[in-house]
N, C-alpha and C. Protein backbone atom coordinates (compact mmCIF):
# COMPACT_ATOMS: atom_id res chain seq x y z
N UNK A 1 4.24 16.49 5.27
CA UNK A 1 4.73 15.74 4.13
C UNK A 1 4.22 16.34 2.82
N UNK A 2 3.23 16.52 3.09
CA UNK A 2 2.34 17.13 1.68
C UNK A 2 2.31 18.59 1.23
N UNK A 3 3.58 18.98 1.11
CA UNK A 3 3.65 20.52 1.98
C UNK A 3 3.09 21.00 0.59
N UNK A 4 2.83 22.58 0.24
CA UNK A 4 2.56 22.98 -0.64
C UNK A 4 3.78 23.22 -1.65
N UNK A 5 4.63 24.10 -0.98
CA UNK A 5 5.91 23.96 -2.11
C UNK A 5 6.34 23.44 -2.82
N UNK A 6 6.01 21.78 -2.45
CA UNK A 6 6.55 20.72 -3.04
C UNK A 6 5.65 19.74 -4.06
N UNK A 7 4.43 19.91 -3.87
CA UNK A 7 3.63 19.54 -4.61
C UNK A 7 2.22 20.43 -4.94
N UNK A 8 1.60 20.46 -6.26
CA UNK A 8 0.46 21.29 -6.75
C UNK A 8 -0.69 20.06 -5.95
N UNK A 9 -1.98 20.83 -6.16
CA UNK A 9 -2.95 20.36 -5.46
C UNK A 9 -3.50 19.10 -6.41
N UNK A 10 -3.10 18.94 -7.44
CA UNK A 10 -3.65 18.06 -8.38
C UNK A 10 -2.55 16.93 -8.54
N UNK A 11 -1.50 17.65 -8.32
CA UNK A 11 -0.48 16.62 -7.96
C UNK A 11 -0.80 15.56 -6.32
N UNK A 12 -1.11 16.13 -5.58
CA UNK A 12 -1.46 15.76 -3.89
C UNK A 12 -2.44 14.80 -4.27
N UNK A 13 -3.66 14.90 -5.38
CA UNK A 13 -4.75 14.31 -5.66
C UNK A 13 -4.39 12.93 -5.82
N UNK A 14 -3.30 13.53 -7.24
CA UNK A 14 -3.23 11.85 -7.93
C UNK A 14 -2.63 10.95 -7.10
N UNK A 15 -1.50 11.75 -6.15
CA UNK A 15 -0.61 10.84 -5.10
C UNK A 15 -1.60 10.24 -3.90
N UNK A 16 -2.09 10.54 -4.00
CA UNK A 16 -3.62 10.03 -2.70
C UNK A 16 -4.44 8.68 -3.49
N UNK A 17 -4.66 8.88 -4.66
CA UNK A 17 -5.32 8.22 -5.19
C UNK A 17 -4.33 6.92 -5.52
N UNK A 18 -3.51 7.48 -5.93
CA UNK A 18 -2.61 6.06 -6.42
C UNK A 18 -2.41 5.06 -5.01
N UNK A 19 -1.95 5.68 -4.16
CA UNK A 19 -1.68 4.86 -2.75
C UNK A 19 -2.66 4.08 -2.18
N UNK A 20 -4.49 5.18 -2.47
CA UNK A 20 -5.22 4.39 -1.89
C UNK A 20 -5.66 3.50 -2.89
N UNK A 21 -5.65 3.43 -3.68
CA UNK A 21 -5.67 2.41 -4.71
C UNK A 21 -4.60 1.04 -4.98
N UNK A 22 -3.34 1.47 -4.54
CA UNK A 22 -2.24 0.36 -4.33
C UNK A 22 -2.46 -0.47 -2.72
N UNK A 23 -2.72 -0.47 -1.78
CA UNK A 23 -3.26 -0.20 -0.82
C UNK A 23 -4.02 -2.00 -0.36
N UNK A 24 -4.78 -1.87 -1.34
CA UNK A 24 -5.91 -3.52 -1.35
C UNK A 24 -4.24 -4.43 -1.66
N UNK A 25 -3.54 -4.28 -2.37
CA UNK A 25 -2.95 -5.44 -3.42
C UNK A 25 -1.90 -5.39 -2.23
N UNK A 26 -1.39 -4.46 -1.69
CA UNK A 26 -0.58 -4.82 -0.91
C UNK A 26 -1.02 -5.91 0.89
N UNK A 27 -2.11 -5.29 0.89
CA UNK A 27 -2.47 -5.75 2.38
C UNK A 27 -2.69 -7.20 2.07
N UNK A 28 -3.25 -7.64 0.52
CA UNK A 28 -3.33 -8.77 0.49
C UNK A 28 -1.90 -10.03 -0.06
N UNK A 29 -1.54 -8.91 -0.17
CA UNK A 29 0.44 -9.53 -0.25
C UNK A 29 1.02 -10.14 0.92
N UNK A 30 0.76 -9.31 2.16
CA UNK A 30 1.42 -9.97 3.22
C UNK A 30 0.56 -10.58 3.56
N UNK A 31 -0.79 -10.68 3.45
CA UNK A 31 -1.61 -11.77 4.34
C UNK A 31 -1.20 -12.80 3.82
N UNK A 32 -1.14 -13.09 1.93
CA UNK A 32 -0.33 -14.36 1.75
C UNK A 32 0.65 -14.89 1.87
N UNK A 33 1.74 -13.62 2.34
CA UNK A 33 2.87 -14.11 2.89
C UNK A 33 2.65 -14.67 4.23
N UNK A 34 2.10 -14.28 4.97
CA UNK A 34 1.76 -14.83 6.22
C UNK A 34 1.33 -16.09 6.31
N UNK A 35 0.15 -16.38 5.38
CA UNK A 35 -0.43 -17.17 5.49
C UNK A 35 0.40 -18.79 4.82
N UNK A 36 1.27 -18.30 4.14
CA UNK A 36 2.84 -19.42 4.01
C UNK A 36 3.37 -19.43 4.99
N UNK A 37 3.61 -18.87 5.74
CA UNK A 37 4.94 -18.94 6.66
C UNK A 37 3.81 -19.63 7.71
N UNK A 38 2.44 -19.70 8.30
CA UNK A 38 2.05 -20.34 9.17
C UNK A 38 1.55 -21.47 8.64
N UNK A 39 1.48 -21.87 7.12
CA UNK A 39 1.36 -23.58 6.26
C UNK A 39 2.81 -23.92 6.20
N UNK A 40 3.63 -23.45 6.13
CA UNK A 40 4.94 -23.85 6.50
C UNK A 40 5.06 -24.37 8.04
N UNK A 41 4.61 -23.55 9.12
CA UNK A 41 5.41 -23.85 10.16
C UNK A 41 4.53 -25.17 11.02
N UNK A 42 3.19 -25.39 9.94
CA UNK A 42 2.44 -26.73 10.69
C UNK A 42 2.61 -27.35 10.16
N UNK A 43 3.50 -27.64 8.88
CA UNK A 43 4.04 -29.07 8.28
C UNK A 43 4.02 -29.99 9.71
């Protein structure tokens, strides 16, 4: 995916960084989605 052709090494950096940095906000996105859909389904 990360081939060289397609991206510089500083480019590969920032794309690593941004993801692992987006990463927290998402995992905690679906846990709250989850965590509705199972306060929903014990009404």
């Amino acid at each position: 995916m990360l081939n060289d052709k397609y991206l510089s090494s500083g480019a590969k950096e920032v794309l690593i960084k941004s993801v692992a940095q987006a990463l927290p906000t998402y995992v905690m996105g679906v846990f709250n989605y989850l965590q509705g859909i199972v306060n929903i389904s014990c009404r």
